[in-house]
C-alpha atoms as a PDB file:
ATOM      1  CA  UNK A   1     113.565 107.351 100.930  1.00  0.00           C
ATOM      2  CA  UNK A   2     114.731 110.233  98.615  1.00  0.00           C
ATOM      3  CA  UNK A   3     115.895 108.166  96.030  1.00  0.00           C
ATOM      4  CA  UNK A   4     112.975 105.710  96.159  1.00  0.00           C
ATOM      5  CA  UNK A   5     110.366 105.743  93.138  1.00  0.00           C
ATOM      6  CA  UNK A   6     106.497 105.051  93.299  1.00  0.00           C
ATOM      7  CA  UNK A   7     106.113 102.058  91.857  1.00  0.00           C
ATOM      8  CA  UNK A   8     102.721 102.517  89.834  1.00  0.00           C
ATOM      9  CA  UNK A   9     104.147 105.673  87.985  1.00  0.00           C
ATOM     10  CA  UNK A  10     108.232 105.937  88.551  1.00  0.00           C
ATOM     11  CA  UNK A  11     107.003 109.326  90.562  1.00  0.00           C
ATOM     12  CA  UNK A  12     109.159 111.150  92.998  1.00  0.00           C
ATOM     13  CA  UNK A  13     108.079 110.002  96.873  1.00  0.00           C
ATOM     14  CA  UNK A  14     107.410 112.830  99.385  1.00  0.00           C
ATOM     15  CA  UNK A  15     107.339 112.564 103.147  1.00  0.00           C
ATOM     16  CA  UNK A  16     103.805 113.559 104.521  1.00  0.00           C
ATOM     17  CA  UNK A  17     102.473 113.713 107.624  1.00  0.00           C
ATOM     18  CA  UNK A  18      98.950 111.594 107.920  1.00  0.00           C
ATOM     19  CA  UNK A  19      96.773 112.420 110.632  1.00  0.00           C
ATOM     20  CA  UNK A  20      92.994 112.259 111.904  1.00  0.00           C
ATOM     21  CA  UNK A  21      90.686 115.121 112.687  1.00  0.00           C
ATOM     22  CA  UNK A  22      88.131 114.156 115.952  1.00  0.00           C
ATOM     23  CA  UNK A  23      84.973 115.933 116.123  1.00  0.00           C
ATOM     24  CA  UNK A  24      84.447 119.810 115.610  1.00  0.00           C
ATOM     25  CA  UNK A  25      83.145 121.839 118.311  1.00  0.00           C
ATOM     26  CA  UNK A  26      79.788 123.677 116.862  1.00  0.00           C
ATOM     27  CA  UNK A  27      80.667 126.646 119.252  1.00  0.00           C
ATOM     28  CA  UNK A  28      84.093 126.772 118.865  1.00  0.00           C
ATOM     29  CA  UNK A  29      84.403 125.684 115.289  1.00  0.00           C
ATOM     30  CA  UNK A  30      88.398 123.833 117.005  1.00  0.00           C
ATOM     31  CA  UNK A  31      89.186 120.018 116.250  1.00  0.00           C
ATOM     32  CA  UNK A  32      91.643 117.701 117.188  1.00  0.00           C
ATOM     33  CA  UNK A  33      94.111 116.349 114.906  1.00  0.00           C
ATOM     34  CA  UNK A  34      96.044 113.534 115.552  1.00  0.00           C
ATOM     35  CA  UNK A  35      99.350 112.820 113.928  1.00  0.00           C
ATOM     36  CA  UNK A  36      99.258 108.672 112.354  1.00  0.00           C
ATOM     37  CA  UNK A  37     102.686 107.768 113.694  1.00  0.00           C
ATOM     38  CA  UNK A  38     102.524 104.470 115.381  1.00  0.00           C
ATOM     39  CA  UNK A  39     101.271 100.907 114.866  1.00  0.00           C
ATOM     40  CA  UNK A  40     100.374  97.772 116.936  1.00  0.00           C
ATOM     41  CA  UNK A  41     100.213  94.398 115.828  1.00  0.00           C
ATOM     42  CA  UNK A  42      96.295  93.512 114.331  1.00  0.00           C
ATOM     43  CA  UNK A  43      95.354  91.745 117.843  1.00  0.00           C
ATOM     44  CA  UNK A  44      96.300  93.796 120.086  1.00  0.00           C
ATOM     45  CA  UNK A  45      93.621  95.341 122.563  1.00  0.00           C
ATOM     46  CA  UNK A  46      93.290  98.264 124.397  1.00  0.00           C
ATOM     47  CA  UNK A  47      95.088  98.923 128.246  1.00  0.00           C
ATOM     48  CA  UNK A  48      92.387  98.430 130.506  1.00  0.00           C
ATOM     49  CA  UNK A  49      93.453 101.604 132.186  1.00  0.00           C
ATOM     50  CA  UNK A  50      94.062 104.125 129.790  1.00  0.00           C
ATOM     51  CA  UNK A  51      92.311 102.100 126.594  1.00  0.00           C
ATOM     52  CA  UNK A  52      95.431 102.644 124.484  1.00  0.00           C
ATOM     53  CA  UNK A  53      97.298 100.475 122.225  1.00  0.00           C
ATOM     54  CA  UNK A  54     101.018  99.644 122.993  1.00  0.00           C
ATOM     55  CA  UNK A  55     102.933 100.637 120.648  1.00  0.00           C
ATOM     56  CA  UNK A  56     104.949  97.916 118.254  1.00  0.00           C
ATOM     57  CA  UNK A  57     106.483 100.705 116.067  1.00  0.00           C
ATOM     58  CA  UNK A  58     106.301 103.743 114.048  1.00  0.00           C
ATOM     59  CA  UNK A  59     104.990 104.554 110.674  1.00  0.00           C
ATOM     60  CA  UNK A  60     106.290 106.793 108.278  1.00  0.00           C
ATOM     61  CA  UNK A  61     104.326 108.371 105.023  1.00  0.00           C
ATOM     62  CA  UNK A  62     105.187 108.868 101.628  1.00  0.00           C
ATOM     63  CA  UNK A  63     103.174 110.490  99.052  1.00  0.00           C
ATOM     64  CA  UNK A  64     103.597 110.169  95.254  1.00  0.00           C
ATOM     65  CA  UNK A  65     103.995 113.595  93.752  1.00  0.00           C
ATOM     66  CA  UNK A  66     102.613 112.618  90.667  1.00  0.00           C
ATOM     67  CA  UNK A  67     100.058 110.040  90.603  1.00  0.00           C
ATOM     68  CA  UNK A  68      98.979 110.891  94.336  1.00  0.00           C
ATOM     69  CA  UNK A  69      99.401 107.314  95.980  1.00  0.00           C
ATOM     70  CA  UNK A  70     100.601 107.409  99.812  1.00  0.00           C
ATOM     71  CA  UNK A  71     102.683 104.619 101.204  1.00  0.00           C
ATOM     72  CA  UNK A  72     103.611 103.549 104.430  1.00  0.00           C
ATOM     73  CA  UNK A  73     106.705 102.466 105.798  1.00  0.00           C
ATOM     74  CA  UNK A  74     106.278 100.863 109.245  1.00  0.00           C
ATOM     75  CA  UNK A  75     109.721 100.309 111.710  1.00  0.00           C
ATOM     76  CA  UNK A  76     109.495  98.420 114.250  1.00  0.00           C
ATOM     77  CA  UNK A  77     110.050  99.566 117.916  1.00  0.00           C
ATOM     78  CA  UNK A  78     113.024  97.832 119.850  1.00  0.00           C
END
């Protein structure tokens, strides 16, 4: 991906890490992150069990650094 360009602006592309913050603890002030590394396919449901997705494959992130667009690049699990 080093040599690839953005598109919208011929920008550089930069691997980023994109990830999602849970709740914050009032007391504590502490969240959870959660890296975004793996996708499913759109009907998938969640393991009665556990209530998580199987995973179909990873996802990698790219961030323009100059117009600020992110990209994703999905590969799929064998």
């Amino acid at each position: 991906m080093a040599d690839q360009k953005c598109p919208d602006c011929s920008g550089e592309l930069v691997k980023v890490k994109v990830f999602g913050r849970g709740w914050e603890n009032p007391i504590s002030k502490l969240a959870i992150d959660a890296e975004f590394g793996f996708y499913t396919e759109d009907n998938s449901e969640r393991n009665d069990f556990l209530g998580m997705f199987k995973a179909n494959g990873t996802v990698d992130s790219y961030l323009c650094s100059d117009c600020g667009r992110i990209f994703f690049y999905g590969t799929r699990l064998k």
